[in-house]
Protein backbone atom coordinates (compact mmCIF):
# COMPACT_ATOMS: atom_id res chain seq x y z
CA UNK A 1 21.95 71.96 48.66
CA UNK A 2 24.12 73.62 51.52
CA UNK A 3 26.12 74.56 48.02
CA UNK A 4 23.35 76.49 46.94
CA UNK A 5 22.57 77.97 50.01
CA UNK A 6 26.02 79.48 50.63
CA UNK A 7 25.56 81.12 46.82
CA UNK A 8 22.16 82.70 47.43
CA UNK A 9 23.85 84.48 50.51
CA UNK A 10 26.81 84.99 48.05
CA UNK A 11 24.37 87.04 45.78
CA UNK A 12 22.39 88.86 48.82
CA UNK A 13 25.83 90.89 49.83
CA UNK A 14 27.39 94.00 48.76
CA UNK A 15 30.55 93.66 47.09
CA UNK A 16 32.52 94.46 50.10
CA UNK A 17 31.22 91.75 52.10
CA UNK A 18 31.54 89.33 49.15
CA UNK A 19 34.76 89.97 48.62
CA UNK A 20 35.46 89.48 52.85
CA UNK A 21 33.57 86.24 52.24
CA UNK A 22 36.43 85.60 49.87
CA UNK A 23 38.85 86.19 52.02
CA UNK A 24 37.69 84.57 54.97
CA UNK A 25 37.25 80.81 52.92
CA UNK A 26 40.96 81.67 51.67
CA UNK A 27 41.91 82.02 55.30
CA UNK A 28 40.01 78.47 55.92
CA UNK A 29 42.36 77.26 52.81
CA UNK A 30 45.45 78.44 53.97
CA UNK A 31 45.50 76.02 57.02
CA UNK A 32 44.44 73.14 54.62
CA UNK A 33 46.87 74.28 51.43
CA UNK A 34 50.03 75.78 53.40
CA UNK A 35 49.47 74.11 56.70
CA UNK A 36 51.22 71.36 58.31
CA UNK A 37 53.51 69.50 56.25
CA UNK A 38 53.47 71.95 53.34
CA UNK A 39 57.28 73.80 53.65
CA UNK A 40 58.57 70.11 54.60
CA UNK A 41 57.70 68.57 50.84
CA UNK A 42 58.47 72.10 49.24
CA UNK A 43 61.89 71.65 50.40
CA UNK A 44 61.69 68.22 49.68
CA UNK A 45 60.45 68.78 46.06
CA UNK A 46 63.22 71.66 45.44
CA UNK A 47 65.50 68.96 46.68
CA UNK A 48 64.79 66.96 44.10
CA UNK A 49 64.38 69.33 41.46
CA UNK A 50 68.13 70.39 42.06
CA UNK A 51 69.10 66.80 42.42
CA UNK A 52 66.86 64.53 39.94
CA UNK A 53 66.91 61.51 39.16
CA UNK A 54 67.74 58.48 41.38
CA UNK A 55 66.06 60.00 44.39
CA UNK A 56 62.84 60.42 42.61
CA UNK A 57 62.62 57.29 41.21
CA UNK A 58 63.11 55.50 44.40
CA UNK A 59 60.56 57.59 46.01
CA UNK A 60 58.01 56.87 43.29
CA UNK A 61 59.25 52.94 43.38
CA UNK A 62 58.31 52.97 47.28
CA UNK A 63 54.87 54.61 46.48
CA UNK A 64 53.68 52.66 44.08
CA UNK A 65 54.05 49.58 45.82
CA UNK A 66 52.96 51.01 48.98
CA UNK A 67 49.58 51.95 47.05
CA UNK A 68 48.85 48.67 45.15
CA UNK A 69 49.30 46.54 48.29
CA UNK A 70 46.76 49.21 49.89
CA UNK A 71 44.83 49.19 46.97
CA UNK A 72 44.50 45.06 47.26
CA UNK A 73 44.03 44.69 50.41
CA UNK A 74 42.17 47.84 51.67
CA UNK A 75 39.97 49.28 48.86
CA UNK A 76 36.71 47.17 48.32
CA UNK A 77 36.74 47.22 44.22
CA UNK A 78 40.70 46.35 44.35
CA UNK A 79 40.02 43.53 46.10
CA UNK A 80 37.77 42.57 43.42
CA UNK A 81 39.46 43.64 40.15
CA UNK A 82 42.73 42.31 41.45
CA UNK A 83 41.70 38.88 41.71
CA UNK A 84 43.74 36.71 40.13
CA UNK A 85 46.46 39.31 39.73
CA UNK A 86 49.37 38.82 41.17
CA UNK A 87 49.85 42.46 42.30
CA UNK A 88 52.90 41.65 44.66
CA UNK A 89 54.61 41.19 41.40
CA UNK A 90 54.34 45.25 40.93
CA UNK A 91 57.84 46.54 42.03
CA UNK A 92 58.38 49.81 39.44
CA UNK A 93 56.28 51.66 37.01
CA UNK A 94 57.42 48.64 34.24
CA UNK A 95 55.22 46.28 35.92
CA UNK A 96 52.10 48.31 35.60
CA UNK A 97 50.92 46.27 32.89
CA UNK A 98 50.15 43.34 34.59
CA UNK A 99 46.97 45.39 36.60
CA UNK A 100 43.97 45.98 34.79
CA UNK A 101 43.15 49.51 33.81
CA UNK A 102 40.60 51.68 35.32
CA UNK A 103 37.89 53.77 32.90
CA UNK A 104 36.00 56.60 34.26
CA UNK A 105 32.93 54.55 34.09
CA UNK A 106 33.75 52.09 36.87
CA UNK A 107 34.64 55.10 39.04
CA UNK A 108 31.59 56.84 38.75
CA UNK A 109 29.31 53.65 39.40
CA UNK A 110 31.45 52.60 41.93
CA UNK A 111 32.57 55.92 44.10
CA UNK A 112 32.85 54.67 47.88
CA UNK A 113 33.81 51.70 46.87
CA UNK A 114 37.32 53.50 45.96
CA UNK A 115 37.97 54.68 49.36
CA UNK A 116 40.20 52.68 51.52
CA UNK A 117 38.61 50.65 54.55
CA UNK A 118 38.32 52.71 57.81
CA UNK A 119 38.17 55.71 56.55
CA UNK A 120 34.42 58.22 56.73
CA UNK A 121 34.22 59.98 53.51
CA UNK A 122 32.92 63.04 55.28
CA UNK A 123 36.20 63.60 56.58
CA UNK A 124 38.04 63.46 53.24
CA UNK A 125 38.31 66.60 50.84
CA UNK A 126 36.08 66.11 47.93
CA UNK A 127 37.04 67.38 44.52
CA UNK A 128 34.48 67.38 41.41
CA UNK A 129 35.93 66.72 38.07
CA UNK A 130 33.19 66.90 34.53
CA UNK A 131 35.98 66.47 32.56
CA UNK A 132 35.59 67.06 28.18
CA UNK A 133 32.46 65.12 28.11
CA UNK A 134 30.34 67.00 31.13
CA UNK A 135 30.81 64.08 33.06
CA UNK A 136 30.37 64.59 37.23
CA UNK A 137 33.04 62.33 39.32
CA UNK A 138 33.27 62.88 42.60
CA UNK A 139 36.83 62.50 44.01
CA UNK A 140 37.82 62.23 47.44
CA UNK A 141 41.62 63.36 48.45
CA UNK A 142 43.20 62.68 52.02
CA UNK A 143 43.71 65.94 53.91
CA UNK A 144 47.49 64.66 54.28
CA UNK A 145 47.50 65.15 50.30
CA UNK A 146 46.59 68.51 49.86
CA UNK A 147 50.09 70.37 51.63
CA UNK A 148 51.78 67.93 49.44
CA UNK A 149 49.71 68.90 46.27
CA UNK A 150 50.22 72.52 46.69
CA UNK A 151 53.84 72.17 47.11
CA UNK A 152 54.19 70.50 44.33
CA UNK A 153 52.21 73.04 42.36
CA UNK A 154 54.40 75.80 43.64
CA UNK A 155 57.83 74.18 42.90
CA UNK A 156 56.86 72.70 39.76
CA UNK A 157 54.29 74.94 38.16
CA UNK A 158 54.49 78.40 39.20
CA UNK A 159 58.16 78.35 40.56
CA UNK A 160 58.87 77.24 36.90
CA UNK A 161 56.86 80.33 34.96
CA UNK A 162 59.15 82.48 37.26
CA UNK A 163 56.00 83.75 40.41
CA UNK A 164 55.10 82.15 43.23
CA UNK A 165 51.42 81.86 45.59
CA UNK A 166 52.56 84.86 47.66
CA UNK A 167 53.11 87.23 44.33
CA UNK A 168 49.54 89.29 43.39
CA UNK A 169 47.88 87.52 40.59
CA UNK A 170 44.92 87.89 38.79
CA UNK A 171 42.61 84.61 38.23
CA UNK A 172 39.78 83.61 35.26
CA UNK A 173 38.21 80.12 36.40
CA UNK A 174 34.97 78.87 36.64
CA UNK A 175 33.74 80.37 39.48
CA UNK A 176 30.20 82.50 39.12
CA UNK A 177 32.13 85.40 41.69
CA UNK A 178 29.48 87.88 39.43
CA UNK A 179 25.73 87.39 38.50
CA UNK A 180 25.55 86.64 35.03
CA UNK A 181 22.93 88.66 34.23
CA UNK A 182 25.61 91.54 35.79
CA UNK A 183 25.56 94.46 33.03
CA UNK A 184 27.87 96.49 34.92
CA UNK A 185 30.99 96.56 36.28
CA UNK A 186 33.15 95.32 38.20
CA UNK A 187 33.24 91.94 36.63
CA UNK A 188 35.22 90.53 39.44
CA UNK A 189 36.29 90.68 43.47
CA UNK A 190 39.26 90.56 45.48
CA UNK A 191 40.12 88.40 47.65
CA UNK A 192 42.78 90.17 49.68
CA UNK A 193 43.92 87.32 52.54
CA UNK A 194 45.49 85.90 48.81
CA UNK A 195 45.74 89.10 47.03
CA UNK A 196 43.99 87.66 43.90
CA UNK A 197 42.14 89.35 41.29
CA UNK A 198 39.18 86.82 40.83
CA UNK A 199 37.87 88.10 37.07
CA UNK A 200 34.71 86.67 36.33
CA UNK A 201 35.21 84.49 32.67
CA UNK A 202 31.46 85.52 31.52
CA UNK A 203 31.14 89.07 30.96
CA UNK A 204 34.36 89.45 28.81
CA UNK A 205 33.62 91.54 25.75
CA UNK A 206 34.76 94.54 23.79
CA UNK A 207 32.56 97.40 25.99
CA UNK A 208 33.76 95.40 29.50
CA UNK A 209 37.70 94.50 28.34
CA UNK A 210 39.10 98.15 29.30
CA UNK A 211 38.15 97.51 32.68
CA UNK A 212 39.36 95.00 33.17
CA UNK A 213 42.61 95.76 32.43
CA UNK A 214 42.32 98.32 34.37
CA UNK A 215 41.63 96.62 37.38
CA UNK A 216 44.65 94.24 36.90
CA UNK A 217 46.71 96.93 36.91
CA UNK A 218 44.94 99.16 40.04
CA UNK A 219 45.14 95.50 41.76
CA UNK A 220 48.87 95.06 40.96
CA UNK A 221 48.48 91.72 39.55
CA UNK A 222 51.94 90.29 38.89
CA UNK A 223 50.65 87.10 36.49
CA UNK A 224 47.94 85.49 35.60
CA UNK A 225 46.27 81.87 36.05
CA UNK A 226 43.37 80.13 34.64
CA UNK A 227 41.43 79.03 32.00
CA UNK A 228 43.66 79.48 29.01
CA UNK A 229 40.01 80.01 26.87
CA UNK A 230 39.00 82.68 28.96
CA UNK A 231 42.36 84.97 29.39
CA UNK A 232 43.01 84.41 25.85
CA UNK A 233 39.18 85.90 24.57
CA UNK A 234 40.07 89.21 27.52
CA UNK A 235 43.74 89.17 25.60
CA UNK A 236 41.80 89.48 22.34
CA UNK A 237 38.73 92.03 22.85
CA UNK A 238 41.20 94.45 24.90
CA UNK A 239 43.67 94.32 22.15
CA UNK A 240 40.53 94.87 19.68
CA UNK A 241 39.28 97.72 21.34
CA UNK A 242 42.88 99.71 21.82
CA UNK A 243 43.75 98.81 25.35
CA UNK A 244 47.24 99.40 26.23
CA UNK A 245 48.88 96.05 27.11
CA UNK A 246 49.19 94.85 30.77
CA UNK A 247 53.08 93.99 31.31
CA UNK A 248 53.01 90.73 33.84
CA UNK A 249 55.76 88.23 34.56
CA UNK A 250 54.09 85.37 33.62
CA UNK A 251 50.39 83.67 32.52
CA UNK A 252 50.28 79.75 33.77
CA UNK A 253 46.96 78.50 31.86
CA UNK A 254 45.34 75.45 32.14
CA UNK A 255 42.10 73.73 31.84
CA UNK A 256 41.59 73.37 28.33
CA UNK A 257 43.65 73.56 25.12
CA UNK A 258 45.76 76.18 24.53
CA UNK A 259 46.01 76.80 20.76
CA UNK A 260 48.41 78.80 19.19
CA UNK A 261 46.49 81.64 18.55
CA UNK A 262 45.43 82.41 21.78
CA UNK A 263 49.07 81.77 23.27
CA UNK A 264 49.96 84.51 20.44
CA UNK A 265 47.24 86.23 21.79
CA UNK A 266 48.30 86.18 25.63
CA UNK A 267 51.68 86.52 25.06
CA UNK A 268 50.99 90.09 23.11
CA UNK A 269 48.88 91.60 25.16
CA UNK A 270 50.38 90.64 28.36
CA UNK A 271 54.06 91.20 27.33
CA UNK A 272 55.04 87.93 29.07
CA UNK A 273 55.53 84.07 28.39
CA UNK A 274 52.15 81.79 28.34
CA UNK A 275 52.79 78.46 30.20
CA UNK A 276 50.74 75.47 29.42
CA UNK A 277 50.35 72.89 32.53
CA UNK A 278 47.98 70.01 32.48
CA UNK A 279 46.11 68.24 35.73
CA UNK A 280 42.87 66.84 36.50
CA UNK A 281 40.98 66.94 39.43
CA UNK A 282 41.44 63.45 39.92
CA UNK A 283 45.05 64.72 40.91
CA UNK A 284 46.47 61.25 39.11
CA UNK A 285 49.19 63.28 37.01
CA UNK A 286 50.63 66.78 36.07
CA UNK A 287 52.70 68.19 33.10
CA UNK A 288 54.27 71.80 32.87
CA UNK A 289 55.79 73.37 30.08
CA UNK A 290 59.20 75.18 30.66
CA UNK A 291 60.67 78.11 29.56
CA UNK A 292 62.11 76.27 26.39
CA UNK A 293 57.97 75.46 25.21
CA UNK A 294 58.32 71.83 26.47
CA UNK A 295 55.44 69.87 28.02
CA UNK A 296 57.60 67.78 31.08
CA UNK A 297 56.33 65.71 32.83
CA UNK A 298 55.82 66.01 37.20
CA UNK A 299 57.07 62.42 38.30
CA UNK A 300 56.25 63.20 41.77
CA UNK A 301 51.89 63.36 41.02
CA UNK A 302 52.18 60.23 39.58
CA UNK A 303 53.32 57.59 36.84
CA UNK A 304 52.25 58.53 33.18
CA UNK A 305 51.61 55.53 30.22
CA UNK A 306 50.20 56.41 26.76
CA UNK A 307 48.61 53.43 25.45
CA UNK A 308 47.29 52.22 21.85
CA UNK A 309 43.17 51.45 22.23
CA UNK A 310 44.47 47.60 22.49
CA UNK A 311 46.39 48.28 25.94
CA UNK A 312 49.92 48.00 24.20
CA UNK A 313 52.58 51.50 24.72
CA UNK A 314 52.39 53.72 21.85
CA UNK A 315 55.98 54.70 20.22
CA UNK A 316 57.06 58.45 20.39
CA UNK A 317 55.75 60.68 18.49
CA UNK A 318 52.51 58.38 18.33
CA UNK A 319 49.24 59.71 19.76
CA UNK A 320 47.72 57.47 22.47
CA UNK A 321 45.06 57.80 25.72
CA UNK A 322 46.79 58.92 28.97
CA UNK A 323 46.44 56.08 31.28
CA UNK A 324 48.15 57.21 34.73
CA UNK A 325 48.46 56.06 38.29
CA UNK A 326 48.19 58.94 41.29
CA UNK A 327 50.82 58.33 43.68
CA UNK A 328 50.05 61.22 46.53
CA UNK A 329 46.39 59.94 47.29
CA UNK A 330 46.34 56.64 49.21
CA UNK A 331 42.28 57.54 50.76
CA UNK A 332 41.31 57.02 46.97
CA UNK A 333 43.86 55.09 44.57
CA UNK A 334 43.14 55.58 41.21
CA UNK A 335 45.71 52.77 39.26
CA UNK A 336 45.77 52.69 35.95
CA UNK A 337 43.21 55.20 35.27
CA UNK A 338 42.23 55.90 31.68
CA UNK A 339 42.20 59.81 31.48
CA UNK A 340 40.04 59.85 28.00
CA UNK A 341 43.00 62.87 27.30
CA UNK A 342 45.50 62.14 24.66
CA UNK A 343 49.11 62.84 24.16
CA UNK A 344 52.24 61.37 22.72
CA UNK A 345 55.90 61.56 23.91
CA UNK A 346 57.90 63.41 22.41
CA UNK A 347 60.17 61.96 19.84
CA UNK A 348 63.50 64.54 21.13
CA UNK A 349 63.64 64.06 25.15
CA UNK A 350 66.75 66.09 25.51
CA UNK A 351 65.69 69.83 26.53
CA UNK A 352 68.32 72.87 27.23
CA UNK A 353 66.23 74.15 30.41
CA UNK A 354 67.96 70.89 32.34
CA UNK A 355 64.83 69.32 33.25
CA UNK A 356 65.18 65.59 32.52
CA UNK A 357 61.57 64.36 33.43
CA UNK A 358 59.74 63.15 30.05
CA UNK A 359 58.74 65.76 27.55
CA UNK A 360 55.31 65.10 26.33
CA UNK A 361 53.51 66.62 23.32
CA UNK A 362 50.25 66.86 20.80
CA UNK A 363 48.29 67.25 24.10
CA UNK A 364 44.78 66.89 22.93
CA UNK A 365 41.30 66.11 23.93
CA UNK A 366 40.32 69.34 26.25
CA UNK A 367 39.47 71.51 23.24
CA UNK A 368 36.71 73.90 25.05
CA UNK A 369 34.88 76.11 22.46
CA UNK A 370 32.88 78.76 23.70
CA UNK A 371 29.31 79.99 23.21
CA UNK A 372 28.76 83.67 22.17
CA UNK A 373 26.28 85.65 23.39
CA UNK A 374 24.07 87.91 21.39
CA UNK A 375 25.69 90.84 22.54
CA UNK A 376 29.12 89.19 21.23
CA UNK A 377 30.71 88.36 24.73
CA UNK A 378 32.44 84.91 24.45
CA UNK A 379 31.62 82.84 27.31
CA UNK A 380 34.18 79.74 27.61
CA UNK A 381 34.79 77.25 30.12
CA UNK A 382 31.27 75.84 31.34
CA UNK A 383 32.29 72.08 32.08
CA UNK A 384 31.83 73.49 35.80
CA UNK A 385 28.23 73.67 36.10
CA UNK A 386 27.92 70.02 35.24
CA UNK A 387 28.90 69.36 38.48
CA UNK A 388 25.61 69.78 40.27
CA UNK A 389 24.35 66.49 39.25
CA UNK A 390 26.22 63.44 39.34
CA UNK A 391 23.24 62.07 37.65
CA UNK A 392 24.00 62.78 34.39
CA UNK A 393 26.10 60.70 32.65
CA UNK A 394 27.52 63.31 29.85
CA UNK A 395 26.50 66.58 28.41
CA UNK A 396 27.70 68.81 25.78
CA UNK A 397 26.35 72.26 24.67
CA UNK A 398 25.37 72.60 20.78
CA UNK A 399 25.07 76.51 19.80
CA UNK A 400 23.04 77.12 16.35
CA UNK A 401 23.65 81.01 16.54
CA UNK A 402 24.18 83.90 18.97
CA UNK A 403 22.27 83.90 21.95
CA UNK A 404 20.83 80.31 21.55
CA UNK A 405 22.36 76.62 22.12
CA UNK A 406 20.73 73.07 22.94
CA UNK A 407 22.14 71.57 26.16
CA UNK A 408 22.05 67.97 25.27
CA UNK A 409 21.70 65.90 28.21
CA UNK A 410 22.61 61.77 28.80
CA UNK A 411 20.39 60.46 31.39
CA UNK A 412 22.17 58.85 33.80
CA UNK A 413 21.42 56.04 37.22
CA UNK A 414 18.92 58.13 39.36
CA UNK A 415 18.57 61.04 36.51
CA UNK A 416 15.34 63.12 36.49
CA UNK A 417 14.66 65.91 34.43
CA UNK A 418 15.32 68.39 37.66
CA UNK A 419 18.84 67.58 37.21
CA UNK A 420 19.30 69.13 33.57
CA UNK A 421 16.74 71.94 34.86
CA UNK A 422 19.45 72.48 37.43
CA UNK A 423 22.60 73.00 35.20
CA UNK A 424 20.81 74.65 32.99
CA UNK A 425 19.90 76.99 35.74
CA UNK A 426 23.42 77.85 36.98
CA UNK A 427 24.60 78.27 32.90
CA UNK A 428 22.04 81.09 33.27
CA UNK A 429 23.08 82.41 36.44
CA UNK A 430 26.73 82.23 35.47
CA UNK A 431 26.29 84.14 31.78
CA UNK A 432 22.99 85.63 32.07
CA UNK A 433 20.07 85.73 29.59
CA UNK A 434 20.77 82.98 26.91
CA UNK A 435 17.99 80.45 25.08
CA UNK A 436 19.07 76.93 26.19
CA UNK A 437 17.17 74.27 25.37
CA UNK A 438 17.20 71.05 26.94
CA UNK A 439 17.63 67.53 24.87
CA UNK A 440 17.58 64.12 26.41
CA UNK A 441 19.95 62.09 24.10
CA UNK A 442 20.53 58.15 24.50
CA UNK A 443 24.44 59.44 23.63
CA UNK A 444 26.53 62.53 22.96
CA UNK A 445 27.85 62.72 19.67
CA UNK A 446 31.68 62.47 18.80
CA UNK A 447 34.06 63.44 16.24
CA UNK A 448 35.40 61.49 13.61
CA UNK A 449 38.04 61.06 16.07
CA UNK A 450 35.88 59.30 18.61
CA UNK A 451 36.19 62.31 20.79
CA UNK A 452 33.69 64.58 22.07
CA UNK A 453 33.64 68.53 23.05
CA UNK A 454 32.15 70.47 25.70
CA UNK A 455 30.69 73.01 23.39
CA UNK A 456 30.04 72.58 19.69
CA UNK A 457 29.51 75.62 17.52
CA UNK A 458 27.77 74.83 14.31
CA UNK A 459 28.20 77.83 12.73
CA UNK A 460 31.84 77.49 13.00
CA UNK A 461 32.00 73.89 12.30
CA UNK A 462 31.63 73.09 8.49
CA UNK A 463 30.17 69.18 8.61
CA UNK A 464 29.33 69.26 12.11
CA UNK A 465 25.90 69.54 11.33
CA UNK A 466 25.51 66.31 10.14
CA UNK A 467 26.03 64.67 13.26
CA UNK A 468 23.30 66.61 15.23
CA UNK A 469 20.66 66.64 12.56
CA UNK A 470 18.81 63.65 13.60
CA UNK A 471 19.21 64.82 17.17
CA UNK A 472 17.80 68.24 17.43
CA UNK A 473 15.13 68.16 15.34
CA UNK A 474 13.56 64.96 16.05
CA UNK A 475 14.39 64.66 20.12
CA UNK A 476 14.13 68.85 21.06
CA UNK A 477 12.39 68.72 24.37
CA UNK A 478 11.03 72.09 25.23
CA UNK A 479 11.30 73.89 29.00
CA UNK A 480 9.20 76.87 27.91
CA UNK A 481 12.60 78.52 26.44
CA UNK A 482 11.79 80.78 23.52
CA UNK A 483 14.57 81.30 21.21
CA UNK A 484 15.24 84.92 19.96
CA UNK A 485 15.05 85.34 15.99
CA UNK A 486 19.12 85.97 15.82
CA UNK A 487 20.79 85.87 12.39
CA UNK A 488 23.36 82.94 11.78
CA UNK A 489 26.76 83.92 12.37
CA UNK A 490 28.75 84.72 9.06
């Protein structure tokens, strides 16, 4: 609610005052992000970076077993799922295997229940997470963590692609920072405490993509971050319509699957490298590709195992679920937690940029798609909006044609149908005029690969249809939505 409230004053400001809004919560997030404690693990981290190896090891050795004897004898659903274990037996990441592993499920029934004795949840950061499947999790990170998080970030992510926090940058997340139903420009705000270009990822189209390469330049963005979706579909209509490219140093994506067309796509119309990194908000592991297009893994977030569906370790080159234990957040341990990503180590682990953490590839299971609008704008990236209710187990967005999808909608514990009303209402308010029509559905439907998206196009999809046809026709709920008469796509 106070969420809400903060938005509707959001909307009631001119732009200037927004964008000092902006600036002042960045000021509030430099004492939490850069505060105490931040320069001593960036040095640290650097340290180690120069140096790997032995040190790191021993360092993740020590937190690991400081964590699982926290984890067993301070965290109430440890205490529980460990009994019978013997936990003490966990020196090293090799002895993992004797815990039991953690699915997302049993996190979101069991949230408090996560956070270490003593500690008042009110006083912890909370992160959201929905994840591929719409799914709401509510995390909860000590403030201790989060100078150590964004170190880590800055030595290992951007310091790698070349920029660093205190270089201009231009940013395309999830964040509603312009009404959707906005039909003028500018399509994005300031924020000038951080000197970041916030571009909003819903009004990118062919008419709107001059501007806004425009305003990267006036801004003097120096790279780009973000949804790898969204940059890529502002790459691809400014490039369409004749824009000029935008020279930056680097673009550090993330999110969602980066396929190779829209890295071709960045890369082009940028004039600079595209860097993949992976995270969650469950901050239980990290990846960044270097300059060489490997996928290495960041030893110091936490300890990574791809696993076979059966628990056992999957041989390079073979695709298995991401199973990883967080080693920086001892208010919330997640041990063993199944990701529902999958990935498989790479078969070569040698790699000429000198990096000798574990090279990871065939990074799947965040594949995105995005809905287009009747006017053609392609809106990506809406797993965001699923956070306002943890009540709802799992959604996914089925589009038909242009201008009209079917949010389907799991019921979850406590789930009423104000809930979907409510996500349905900030997809509007995020993209602007679009039929969405929402289905209650007893479960989301996966791919033959057991895996479900965020967004499903039909259109685009040959054989997808079978999968839904029992499910919109016979279950479609209506909210008083009337869909426009749009031709398919071709």
């Amino acid at each position: 609610m106070l969420d809400q409230q903060k938005m509707a004053l959001y909307w009631r400001l001119p732009v200037f005052l927004q964008e000092a809004a902006l600036g002042a919560y960045a000021r509030y997030l430099d004492r939490l992000y850069y505060g105490a404690g931040y320069e001593e693990w960036r040095e640290t981290f650097q340290s180690w970076r120069r140096r790997p190896g032995a040190e790191t090891r021993a360092w993740q050795d020590e937190r690991l077993r400081a964590l699982v004897r926290r984890a067993a004898t301070e965290v109430d659903f440890y205490r529980q799922s460990f009994s019978g274990v013997d936990w003490r037996a966990v020196k090293s990441a090799a002895d993992l295997p004797r815990l039991p592993r953690l699915d997302k499920q049993s996190l979101r029934r069991h949230e408090t229940r996560f956070i270490a004795d003593g500690l008042d949840a009110r006083k912890l950061w909370l992160e959201k997470t929905s994840g591929t499947t719409g799914t709401s999790l509510r995390i909860y990170w000590p403030p201790a963590m989060l100078p150590q998080w964004w170190a880590l970030v800055e030595v290992a992510i951007r310091n790698v692609a070349g920029v660093a926090q205190n270089l201009p940058r231009a940013m395309m997340g999830g964040r509603p920072v312009v009404r959707g139903d906005a039909r003028r420009p500018p399509y994005w705000r300031f924020n000038r405490r951080w000197r970041q270009l916030y571009l909003s990822a819903y009004h990118v189209s062919d008419t709107s993509a001059p501007g806004y390469a425009e305003a990267i330049r006036r801004y003097g963005s120096r790279w780009i971050t973000g949804y790898g979706s969204a940059i890529a579909a502002l790459a691809e209509s400014a490039m369409g319509g004749g824009v000029a490219p935008v020279a930056l140093c680097a673009a550090i994506v993330s999110g969602d699957t980066l396929l190779p067309g829209m890295r071709a796509d960045i890369e082009k119309f940028f004039s600079c490298k595209c860097f993949d990194s992976y995270g969650q908000a469950e901050g239980v592991c990290m990846a960044m590709e270097c300059a060489r297009g490997k996928m290495h893994v960041i030893p110091e977030a936490g300890l990574w195992e791809i696993l076979r569906d059966d628990g056992a370790p999957c041989a390079p080159g073979e695709v298995g679920e991401i199973v990883a234990t967080g080693l920086l957040n001892d208010a919330m341990p997640l041990i063993r937690y199944r990701l529902g990503d999958y990935a498989a180590w790479s078969k070569a682990q040698d790699c000429s940029c000198g990096n000798p953490s574990p090279i990871i590839d065939r990074l799947e299971g965040r594949v995105d798609d995005y809905l287009i609008a009747s006017d053609g704008r392609k809106i990506g990236r809406l797993s965001t909006a699923m956070k306002r209710s943890p009540a709802i187990h799992s959604a996914q967005i089925v589009q038909d044609r242009p201008g009209r999808a079917y949010l389907l909608v799991r019921p979850g514990d406590g789930y009423r149908s104000r809930d979907a009303e409510a996500v349905r209402a900030d997809i509007i308010e995020r993209i602007g005029a679009f039929a969405l029509e929402i289905v209650e559905v007893p479960a989301i439907p996966r791919t033959p690969q057991g895996k479900t998206s965020l967004v499903v196009r039909l259109f685009d999809r040959p054989g997808a249809e079978a999968r839904y046809e029992k499910i919109l026709p016979s279950q479609r709920r209506s909210h008083g939505v009337e869909a426009p008469s749009l031709p398919h796509a071709s």
